[in-house]
Protein backbone atom coordinates (compact mmCIF):
# COMPACT_ATOMS: atom_id res chain seq x y z
CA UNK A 1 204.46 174.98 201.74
CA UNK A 2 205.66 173.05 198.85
CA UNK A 3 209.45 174.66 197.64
CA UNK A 4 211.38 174.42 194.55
CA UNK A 5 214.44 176.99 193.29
CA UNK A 6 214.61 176.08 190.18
CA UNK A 7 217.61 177.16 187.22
CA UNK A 8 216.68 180.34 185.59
CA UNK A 9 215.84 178.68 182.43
CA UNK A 10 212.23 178.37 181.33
CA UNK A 11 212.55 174.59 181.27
CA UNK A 12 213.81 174.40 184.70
CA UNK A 13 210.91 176.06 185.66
CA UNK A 14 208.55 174.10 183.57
CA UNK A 15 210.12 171.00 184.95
CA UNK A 16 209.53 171.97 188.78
CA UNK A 17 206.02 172.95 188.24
CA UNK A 18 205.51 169.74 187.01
CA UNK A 19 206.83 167.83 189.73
CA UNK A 20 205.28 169.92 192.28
CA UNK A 21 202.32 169.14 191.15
CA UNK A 22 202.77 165.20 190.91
CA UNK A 23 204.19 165.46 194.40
CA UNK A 24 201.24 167.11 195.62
CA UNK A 25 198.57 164.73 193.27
CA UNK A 26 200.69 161.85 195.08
CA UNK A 27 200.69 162.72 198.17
CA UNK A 28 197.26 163.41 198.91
CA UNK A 29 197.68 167.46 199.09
CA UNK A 30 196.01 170.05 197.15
CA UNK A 31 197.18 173.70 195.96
CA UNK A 32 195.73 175.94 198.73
CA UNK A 33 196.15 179.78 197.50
CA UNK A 34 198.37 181.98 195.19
CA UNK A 35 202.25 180.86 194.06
CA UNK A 36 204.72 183.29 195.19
CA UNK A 37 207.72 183.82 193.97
CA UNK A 38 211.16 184.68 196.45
CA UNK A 39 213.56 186.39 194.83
CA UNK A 40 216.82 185.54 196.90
CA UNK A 41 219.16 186.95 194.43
CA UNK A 42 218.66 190.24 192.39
CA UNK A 43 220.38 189.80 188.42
CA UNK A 44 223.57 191.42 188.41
CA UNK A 45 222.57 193.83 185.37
CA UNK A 46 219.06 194.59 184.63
CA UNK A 47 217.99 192.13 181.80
CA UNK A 48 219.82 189.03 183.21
CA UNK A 49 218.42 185.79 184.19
CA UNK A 50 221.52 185.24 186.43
CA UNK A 51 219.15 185.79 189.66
CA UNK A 52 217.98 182.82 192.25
CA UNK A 53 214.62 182.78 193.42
CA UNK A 54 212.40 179.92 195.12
CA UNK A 55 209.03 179.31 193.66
CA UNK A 56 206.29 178.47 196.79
CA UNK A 57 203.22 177.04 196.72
CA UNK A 58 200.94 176.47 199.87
CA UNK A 59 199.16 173.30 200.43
CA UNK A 60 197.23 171.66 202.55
CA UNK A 61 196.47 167.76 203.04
CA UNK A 62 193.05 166.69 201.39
CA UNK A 63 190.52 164.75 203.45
CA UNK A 64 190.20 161.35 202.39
CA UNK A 65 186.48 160.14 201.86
CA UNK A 66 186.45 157.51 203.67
CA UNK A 67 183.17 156.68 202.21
CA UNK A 68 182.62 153.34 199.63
CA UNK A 69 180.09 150.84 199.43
CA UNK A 70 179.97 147.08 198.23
CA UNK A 71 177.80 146.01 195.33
């Protein structure tokens, strides 16, 4: 399970996606189901963005083809 808690700001979360995913491009993984969101802390008044919450995505390590040939 790849992790991130990002800031509540749309950019934050923009930004984490994005490195998720080169993380995961870079280390030989693939996405392997649905993102879920954790909400660890509830806003304080309904209509804040004041709230924590840890975005999760599972992976799973890609086979490598091991496969190549010389021309």
């Amino acid at each position: 399970m790849a992790t991130f808690a990002p800031q509540t700001t749309n950019c934050a979360k923009v930004l984490g996606y994005n490195a998720i995913g080169e993380w995961v491009e870079a280390n030989n993984y693939s996405l392997a189901g649905s993102t879920r969101l954790v909400f660890l802390e509830l806003p304080k008044q309904p209509g804040d963005d004041d709230f924590v919450m840890k975005i999760q995505f599972p992976i799973r390590k890609r086979e490598l083809d091991l496969k190549w040939s010389i021309d």
